[in-house]
C-alpha atoms as a PDB file:
ATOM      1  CA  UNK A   1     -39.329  -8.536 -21.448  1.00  0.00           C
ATOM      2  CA  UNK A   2     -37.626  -5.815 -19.902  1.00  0.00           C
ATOM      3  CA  UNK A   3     -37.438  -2.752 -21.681  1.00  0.00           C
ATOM      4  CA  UNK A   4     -34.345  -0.845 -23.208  1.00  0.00           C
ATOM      5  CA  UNK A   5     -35.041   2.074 -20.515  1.00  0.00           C
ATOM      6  CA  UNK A   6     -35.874  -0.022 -17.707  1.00  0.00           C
ATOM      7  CA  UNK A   7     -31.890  -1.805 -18.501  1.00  0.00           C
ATOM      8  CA  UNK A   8     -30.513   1.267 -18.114  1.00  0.00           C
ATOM      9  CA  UNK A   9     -32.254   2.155 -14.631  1.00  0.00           C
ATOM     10  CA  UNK A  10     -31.167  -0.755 -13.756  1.00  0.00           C
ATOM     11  CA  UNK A  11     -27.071  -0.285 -14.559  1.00  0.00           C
ATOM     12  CA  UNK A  12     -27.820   3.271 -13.116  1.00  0.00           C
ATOM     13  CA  UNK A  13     -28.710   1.551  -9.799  1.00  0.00           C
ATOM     14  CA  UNK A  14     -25.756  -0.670  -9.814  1.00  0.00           C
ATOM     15  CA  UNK A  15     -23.314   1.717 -10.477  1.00  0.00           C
ATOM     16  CA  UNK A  16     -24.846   3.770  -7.752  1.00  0.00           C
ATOM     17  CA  UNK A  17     -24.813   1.268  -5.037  1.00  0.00           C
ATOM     18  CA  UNK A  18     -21.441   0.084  -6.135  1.00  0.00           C
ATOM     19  CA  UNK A  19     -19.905   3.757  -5.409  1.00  0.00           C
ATOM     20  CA  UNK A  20     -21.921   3.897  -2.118  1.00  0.00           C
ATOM     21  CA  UNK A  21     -19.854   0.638  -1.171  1.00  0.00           C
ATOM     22  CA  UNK A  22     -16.447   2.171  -2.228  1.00  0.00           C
ATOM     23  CA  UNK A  23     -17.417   5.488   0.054  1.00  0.00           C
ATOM     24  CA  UNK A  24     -18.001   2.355   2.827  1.00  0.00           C
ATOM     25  CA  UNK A  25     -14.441   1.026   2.927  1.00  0.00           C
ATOM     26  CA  UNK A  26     -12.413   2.206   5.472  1.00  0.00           C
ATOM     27  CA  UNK A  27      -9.184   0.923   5.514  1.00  0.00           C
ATOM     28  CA  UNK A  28      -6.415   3.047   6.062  1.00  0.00           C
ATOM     29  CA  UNK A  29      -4.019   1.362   3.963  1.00  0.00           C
ATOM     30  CA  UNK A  30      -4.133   1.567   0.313  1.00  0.00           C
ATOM     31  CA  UNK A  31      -3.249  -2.176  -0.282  1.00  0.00           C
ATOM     32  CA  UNK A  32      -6.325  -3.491   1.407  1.00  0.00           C
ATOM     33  CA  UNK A  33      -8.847  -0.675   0.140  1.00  0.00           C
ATOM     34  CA  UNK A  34      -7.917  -1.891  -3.179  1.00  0.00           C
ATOM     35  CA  UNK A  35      -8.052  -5.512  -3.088  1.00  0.00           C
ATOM     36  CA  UNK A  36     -12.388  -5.059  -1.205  1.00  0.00           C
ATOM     37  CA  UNK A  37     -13.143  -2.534  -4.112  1.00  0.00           C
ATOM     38  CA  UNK A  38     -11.704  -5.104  -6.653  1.00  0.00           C
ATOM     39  CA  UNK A  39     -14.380  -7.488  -6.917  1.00  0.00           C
ATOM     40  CA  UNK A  40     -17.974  -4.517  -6.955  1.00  0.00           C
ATOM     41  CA  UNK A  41     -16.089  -2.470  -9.577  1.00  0.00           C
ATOM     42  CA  UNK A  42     -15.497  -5.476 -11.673  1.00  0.00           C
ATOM     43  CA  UNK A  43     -19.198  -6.590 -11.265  1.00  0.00           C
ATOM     44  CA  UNK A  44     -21.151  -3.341 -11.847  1.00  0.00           C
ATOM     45  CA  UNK A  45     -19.132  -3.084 -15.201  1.00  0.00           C
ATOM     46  CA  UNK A  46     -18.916  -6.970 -15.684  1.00  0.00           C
ATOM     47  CA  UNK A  47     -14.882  -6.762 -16.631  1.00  0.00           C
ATOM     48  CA  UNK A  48     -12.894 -10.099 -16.616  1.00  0.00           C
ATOM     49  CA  UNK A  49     -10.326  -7.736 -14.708  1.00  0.00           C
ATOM     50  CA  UNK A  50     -10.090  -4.688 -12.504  1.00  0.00           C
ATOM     51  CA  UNK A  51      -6.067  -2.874 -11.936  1.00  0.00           C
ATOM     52  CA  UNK A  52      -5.053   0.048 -10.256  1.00  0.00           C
ATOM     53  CA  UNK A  53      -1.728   0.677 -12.165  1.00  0.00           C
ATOM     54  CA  UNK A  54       0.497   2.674  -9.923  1.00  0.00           C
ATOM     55  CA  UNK A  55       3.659   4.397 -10.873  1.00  0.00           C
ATOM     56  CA  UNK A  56       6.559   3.563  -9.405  1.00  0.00           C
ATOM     57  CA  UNK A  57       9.559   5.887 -10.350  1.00  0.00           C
ATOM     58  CA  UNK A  58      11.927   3.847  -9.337  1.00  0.00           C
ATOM     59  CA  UNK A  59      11.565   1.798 -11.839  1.00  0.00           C
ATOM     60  CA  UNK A  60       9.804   4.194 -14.381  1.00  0.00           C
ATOM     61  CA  UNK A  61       6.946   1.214 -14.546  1.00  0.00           C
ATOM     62  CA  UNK A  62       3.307   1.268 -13.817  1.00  0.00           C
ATOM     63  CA  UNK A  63       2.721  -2.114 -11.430  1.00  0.00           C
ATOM     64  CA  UNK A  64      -1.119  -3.431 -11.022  1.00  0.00           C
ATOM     65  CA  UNK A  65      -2.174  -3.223  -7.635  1.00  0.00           C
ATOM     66  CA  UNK A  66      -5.828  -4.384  -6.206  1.00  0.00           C
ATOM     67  CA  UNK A  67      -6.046  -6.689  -8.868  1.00  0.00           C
ATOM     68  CA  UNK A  68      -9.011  -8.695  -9.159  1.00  0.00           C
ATOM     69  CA  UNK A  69      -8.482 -12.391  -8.746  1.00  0.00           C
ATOM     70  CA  UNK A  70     -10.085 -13.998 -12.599  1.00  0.00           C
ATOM     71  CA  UNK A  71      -8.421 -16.373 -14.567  1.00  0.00           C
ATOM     72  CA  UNK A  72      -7.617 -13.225 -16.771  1.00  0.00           C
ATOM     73  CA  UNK A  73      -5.787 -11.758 -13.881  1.00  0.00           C
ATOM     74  CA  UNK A  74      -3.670 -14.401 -13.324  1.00  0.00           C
ATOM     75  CA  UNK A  75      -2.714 -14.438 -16.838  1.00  0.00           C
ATOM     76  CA  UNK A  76      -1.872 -11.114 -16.920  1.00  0.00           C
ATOM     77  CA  UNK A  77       0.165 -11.724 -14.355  1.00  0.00           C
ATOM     78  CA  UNK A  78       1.769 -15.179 -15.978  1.00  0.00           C
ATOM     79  CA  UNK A  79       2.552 -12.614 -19.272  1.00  0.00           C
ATOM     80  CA  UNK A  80       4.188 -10.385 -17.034  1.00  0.00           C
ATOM     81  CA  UNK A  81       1.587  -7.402 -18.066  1.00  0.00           C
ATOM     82  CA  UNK A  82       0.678  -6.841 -14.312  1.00  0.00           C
ATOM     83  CA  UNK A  83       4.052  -4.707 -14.622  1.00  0.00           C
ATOM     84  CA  UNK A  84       4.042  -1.876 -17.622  1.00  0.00           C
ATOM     85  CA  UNK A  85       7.433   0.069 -17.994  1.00  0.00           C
ATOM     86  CA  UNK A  86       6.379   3.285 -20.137  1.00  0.00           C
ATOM     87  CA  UNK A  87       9.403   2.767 -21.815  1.00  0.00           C
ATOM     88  CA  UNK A  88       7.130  -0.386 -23.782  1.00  0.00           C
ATOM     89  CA  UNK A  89       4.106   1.957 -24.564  1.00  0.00           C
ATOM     90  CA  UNK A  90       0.718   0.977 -24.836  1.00  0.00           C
ATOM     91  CA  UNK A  91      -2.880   2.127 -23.848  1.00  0.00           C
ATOM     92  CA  UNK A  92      -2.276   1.752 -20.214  1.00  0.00           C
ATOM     93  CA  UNK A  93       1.270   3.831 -20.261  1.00  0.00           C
ATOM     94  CA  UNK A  94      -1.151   6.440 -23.098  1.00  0.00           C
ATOM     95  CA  UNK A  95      -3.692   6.847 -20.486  1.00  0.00           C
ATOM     96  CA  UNK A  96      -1.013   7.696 -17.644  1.00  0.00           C
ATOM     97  CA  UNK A  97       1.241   9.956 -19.598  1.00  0.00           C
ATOM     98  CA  UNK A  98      -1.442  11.943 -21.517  1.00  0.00           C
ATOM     99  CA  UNK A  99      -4.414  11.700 -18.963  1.00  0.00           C
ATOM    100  CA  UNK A 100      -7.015  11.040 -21.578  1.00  0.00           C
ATOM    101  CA  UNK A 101      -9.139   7.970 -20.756  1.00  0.00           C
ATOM    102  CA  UNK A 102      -9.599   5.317 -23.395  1.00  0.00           C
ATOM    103  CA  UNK A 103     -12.602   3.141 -24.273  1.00  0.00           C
ATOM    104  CA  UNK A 104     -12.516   0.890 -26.701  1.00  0.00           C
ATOM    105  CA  UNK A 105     -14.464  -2.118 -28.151  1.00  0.00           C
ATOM    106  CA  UNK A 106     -12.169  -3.760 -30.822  1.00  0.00           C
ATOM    107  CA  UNK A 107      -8.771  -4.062 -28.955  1.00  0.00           C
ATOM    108  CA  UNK A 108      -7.264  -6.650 -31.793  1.00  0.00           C
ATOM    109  CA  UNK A 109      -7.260  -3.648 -33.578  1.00  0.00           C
ATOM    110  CA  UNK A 110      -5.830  -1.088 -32.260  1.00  0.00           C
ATOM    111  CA  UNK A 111      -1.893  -1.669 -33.245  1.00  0.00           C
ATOM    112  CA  UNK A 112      -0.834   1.463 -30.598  1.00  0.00           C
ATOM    113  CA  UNK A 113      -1.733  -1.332 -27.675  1.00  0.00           C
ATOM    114  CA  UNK A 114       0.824  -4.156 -26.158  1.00  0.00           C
ATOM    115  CA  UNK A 115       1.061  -7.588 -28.292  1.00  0.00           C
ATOM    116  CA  UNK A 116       0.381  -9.172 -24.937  1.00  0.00           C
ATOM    117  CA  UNK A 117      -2.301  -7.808 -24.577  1.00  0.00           C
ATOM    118  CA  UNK A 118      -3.751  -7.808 -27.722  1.00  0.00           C
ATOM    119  CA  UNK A 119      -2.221 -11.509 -28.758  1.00  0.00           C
ATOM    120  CA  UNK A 120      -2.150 -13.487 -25.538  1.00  0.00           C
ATOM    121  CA  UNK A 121      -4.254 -12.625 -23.129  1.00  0.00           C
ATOM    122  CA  UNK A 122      -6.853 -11.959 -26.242  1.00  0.00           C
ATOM    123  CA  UNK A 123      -8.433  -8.681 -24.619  1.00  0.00           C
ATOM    124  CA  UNK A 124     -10.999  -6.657 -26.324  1.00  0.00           C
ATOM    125  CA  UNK A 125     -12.872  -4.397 -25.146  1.00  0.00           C
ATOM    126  CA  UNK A 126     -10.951  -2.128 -22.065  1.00  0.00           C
ATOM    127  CA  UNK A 127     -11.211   1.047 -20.094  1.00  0.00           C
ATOM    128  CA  UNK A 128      -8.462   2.893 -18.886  1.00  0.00           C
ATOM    129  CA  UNK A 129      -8.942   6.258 -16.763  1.00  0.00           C
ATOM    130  CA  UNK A 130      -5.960   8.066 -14.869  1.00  0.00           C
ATOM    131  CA  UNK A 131      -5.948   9.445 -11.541  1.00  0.00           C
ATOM    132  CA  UNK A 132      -4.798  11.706  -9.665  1.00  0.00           C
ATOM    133  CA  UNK A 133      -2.926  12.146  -5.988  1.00  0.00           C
ATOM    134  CA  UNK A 134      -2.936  15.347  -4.078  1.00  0.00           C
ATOM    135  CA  UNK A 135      -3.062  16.922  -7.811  1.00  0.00           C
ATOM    136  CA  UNK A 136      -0.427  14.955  -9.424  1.00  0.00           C
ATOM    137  CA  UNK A 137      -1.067  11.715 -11.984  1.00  0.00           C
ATOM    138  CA  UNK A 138      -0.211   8.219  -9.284  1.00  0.00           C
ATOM    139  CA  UNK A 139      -1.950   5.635 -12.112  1.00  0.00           C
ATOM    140  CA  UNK A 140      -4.365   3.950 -13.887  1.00  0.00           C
ATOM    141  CA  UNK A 141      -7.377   2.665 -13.459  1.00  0.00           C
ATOM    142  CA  UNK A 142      -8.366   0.315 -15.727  1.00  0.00           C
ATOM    143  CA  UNK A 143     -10.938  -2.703 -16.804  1.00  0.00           C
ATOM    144  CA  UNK A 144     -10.788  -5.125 -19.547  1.00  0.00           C
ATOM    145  CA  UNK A 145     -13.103  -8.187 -21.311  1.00  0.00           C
ATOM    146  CA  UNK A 146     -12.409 -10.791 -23.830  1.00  0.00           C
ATOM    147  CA  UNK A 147     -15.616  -9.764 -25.486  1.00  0.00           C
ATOM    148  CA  UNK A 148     -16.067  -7.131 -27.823  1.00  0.00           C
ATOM    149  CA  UNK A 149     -17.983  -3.534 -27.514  1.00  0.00           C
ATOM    150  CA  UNK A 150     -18.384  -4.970 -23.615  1.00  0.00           C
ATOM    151  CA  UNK A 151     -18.577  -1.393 -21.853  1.00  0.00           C
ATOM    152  CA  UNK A 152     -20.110   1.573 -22.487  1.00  0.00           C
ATOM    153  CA  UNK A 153     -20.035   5.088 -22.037  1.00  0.00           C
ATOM    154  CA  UNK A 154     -21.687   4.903 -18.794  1.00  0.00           C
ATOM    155  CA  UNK A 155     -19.262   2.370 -17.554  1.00  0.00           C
ATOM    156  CA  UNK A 156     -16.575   4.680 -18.091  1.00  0.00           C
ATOM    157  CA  UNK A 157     -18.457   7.784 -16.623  1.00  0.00           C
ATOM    158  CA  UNK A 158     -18.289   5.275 -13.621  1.00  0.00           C
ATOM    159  CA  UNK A 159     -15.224   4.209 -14.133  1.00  0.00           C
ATOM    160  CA  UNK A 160     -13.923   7.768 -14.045  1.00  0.00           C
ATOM    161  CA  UNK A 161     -15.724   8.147 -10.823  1.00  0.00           C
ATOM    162  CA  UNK A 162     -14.010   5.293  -9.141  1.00  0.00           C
ATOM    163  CA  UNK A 163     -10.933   6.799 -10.102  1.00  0.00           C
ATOM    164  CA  UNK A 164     -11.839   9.526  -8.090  1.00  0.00           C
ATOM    165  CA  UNK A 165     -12.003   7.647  -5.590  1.00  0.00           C
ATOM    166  CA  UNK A 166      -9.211   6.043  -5.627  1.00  0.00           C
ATOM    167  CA  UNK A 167      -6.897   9.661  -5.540  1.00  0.00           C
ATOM    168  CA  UNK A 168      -9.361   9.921  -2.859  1.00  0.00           C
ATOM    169  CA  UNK A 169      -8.508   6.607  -0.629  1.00  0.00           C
ATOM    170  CA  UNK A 170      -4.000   7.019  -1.688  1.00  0.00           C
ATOM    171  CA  UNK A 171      -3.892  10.423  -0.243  1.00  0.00           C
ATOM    172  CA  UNK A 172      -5.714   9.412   2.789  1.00  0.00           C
ATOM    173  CA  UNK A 173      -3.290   6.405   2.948  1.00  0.00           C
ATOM    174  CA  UNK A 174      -0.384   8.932   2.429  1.00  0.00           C
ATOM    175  CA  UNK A 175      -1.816  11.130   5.076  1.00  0.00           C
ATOM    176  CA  UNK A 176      -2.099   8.165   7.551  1.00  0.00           C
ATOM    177  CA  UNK A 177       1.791   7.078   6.742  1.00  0.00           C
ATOM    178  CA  UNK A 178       2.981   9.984   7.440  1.00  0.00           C
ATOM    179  CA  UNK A 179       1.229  10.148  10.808  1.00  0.00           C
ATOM    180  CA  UNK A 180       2.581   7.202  10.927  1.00  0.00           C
ATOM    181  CA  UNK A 181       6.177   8.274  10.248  1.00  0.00           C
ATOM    182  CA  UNK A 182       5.381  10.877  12.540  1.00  0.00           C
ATOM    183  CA  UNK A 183       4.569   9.205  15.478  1.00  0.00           C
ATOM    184  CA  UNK A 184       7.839   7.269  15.249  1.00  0.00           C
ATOM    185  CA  UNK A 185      10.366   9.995  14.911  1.00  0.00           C
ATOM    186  CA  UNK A 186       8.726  11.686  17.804  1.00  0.00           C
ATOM    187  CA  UNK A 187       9.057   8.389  19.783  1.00  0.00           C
ATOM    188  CA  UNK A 188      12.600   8.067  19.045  1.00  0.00           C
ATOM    189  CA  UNK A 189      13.352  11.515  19.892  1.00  0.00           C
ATOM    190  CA  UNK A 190      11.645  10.833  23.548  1.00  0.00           C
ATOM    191  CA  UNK A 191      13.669   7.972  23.736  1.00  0.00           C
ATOM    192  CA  UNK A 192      16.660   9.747  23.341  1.00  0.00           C
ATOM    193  CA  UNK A 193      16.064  11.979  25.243  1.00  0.00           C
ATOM    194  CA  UNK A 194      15.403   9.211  27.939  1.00  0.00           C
ATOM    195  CA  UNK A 195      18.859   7.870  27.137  1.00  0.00           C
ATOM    196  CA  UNK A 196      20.550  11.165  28.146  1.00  0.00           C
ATOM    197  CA  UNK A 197      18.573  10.857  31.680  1.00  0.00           C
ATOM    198  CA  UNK A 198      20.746   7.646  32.325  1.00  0.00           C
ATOM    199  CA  UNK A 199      22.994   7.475  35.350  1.00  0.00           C
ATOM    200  CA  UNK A 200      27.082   7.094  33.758  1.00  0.00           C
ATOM    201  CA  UNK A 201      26.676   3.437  35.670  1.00  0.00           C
ATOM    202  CA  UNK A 202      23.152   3.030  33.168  1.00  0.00           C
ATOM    203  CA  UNK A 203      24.568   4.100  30.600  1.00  0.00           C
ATOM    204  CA  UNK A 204      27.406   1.367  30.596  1.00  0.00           C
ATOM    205  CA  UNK A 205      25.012  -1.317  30.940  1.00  0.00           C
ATOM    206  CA  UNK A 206      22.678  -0.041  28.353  1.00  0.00           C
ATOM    207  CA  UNK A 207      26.461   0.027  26.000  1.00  0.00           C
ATOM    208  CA  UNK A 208      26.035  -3.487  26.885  1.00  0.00           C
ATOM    209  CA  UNK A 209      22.679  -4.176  26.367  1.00  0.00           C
ATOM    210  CA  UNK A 210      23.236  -2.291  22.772  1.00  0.00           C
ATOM    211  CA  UNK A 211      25.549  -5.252  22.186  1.00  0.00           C
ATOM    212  CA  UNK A 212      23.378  -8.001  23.128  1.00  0.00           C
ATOM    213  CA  UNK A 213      25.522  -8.877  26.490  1.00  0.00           C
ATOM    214  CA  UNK A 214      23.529 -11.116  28.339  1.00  0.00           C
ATOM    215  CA  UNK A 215      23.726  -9.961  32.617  1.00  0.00           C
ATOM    216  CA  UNK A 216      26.225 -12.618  33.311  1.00  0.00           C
ATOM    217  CA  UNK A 217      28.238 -11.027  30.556  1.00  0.00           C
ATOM    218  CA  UNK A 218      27.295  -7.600  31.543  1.00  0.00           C
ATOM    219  CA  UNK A 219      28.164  -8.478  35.199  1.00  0.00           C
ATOM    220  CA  UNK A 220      31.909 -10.122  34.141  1.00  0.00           C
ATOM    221  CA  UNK A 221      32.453  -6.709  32.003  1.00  0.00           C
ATOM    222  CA  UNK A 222      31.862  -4.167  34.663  1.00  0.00           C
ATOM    223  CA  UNK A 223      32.783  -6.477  37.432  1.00  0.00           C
ATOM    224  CA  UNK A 224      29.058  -6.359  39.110  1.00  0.00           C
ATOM    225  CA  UNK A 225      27.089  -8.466  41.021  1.00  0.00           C
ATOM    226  CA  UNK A 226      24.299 -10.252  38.756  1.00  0.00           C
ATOM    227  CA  UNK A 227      21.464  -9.148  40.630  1.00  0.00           C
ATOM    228  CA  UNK A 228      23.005  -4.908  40.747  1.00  0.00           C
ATOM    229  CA  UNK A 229      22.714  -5.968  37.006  1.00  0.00           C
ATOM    230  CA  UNK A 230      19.384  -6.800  36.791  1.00  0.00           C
ATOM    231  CA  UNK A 231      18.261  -3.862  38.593  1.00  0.00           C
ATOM    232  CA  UNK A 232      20.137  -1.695  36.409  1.00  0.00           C
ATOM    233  CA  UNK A 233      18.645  -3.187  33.057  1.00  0.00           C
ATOM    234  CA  UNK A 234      14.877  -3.036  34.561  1.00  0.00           C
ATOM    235  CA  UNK A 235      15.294   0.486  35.065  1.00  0.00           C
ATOM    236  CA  UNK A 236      16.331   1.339  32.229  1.00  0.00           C
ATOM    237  CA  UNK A 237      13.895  -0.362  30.161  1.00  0.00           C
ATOM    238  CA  UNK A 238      11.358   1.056  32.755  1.00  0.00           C
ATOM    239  CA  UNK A 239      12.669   4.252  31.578  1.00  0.00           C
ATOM    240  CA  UNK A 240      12.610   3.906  28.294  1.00  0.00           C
ATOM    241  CA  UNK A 241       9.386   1.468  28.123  1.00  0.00           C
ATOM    242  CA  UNK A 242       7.432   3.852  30.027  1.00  0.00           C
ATOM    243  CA  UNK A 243       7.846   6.876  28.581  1.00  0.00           C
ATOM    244  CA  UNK A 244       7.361   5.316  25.032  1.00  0.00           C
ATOM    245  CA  UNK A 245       5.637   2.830  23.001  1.00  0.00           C
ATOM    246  CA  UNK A 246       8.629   0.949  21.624  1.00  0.00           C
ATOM    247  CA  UNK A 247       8.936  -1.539  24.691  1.00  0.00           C
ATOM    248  CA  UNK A 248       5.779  -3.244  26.602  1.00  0.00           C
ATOM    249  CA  UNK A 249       5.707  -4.585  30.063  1.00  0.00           C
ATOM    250  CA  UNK A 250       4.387  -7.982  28.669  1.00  0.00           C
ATOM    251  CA  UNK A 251       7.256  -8.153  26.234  1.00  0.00           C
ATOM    252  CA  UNK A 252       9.369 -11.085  26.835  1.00  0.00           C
ATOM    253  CA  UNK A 253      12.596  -9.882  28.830  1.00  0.00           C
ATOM    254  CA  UNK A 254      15.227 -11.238  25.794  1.00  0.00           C
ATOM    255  CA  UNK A 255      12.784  -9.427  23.377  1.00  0.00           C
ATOM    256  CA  UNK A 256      12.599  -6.308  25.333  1.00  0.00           C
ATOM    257  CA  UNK A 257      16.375  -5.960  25.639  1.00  0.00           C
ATOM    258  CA  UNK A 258      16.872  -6.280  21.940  1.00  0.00           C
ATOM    259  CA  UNK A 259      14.548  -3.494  21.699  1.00  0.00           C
ATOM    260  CA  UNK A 260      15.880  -1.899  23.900  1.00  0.00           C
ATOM    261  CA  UNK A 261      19.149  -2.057  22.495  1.00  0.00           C
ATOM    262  CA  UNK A 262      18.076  -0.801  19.278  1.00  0.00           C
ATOM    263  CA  UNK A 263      16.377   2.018  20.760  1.00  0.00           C
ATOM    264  CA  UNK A 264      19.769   2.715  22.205  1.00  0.00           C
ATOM    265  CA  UNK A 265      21.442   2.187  18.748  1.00  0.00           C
ATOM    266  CA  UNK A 266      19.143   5.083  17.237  1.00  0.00           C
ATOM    267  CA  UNK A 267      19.515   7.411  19.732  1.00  0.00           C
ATOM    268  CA  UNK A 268      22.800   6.909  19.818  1.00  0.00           C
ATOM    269  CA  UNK A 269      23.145   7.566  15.991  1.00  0.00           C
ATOM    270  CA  UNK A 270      21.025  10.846  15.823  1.00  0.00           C
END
């Protein structure tokens, strides 16, 4: 029989190899990073269900993301409890406004938590930690079971290191939208700039082009020759194509010219 002790190593081990997996995940987006860490978190603490709450102020509501996929999760999400405005209260909405972190063995009990949650979806035993973004409270981390006094205090000192974690991964993710963002203002920018290179004759077919004209259509307009046409529209989506990323020389030529014409569009609206 294995001893009390040797148990313990073992969870120890577990919860170490579990956070070594988390610091392994590399996706930039937060979505995705949440949805792989899911299913080890859940098993080193053997929940029934893993959420990241995340607050959305919008709607003043803390909304489950990375949620593990159980039969308890899709409950939750039947019940509706995968979305918790703070205006209804409860442990989760507790744990997010006050920052404390909750564990608990005897949910049925505890009259402060949701009926849902309590009643329905018959939780109870649960772990809820907060975490933080860039130094301000995002959500909530949190794990639940059906069965009673399910997690202990180690759990939730690993619990409280996932949600380190997890500020860890959404700033990164923050970080990488904003490069992101970045990347495309700059972009547009070139391609205006590119747009004020035109020739006055480019810049009435690229009008056109903004419009969706087809080069028959285009020709008619201006009263040109199809093929002057054509040579007008490939040089300006060489222009614009090769001085940015927005159009690609494999890009199908009805494709390219609606890009192009939106390109055109912004520019035209900064």
């Amino acid at each position: 029989m294995q001893s009390a002790s040797a148990g313990a190593r073992g969870g120890s081990e577990l919860l170490l190899h579990t956070l070594v997996r988390l610091l392994a995940i590399r996706s930039p987006e937060l979505r995705p990073a949440l949805d792989e860490a899911a299913i080890p978190v859940l098993e080193a603490v053997g929940a029934e269900k893993i959420d990241v709450f995340l607050y959305q102020s919008a709607s003043d509501t803390l909304v489950a993301m990375g949620t593990s996929n159980t039969p308890v999760a899709r409950r939750q999400k039947e019940l509706g409890l995968d979305r918790q405005p703070l205006a209804n209260g409860g442990r989760v909405v507790r744990a997010f406004q006050t920052g404390e972190p909750l564990l608990d063995g005897h949910v049925e009990l505890d009259q402060d938590e949701l009926p849902g949650v309590r009643g329905a979806l018959r939780v109870r035993s649960v772990i809820n930690v907060a975490f933080e973004v860039d130094g301000d409270r995002r959500g909530v981390l949190s794990a639940i079971s059906t069965q009673p006094e399910k997690f202990t205090l180690q759990d939730l000192e690993f619990m409280q290191a996932v949600a380190g974690w997890i500020g860890i991964i959404a700033e990164r993710a923050q970080l990488s939208e904003a490069m992101a963002e970045q990347a495309y203002v700059q972009g547009q920018r070139s391609a205006a700039d590119e747009v004020a290179r035109l020739t006055p004759r480019q810049l009435e077919v690229a009008s056109c082009i903004a419009e969706g004209l087809t080069n028959e259509e285009v020709a008619e307009r201006l009263v040109l020759v199809n093929g002057t046409v054509a040579n007008h529209v490939q040089a300006i989506l060489t222009r614009l194509g090769l001085r940015t990323t927005a159009v690609s020389a494999s890009t199908p030529v009805r494709q390219r010219r609606s890009e192009t014409g939106r390109v055109l569009r912004a520019s035209r609206d900064r």
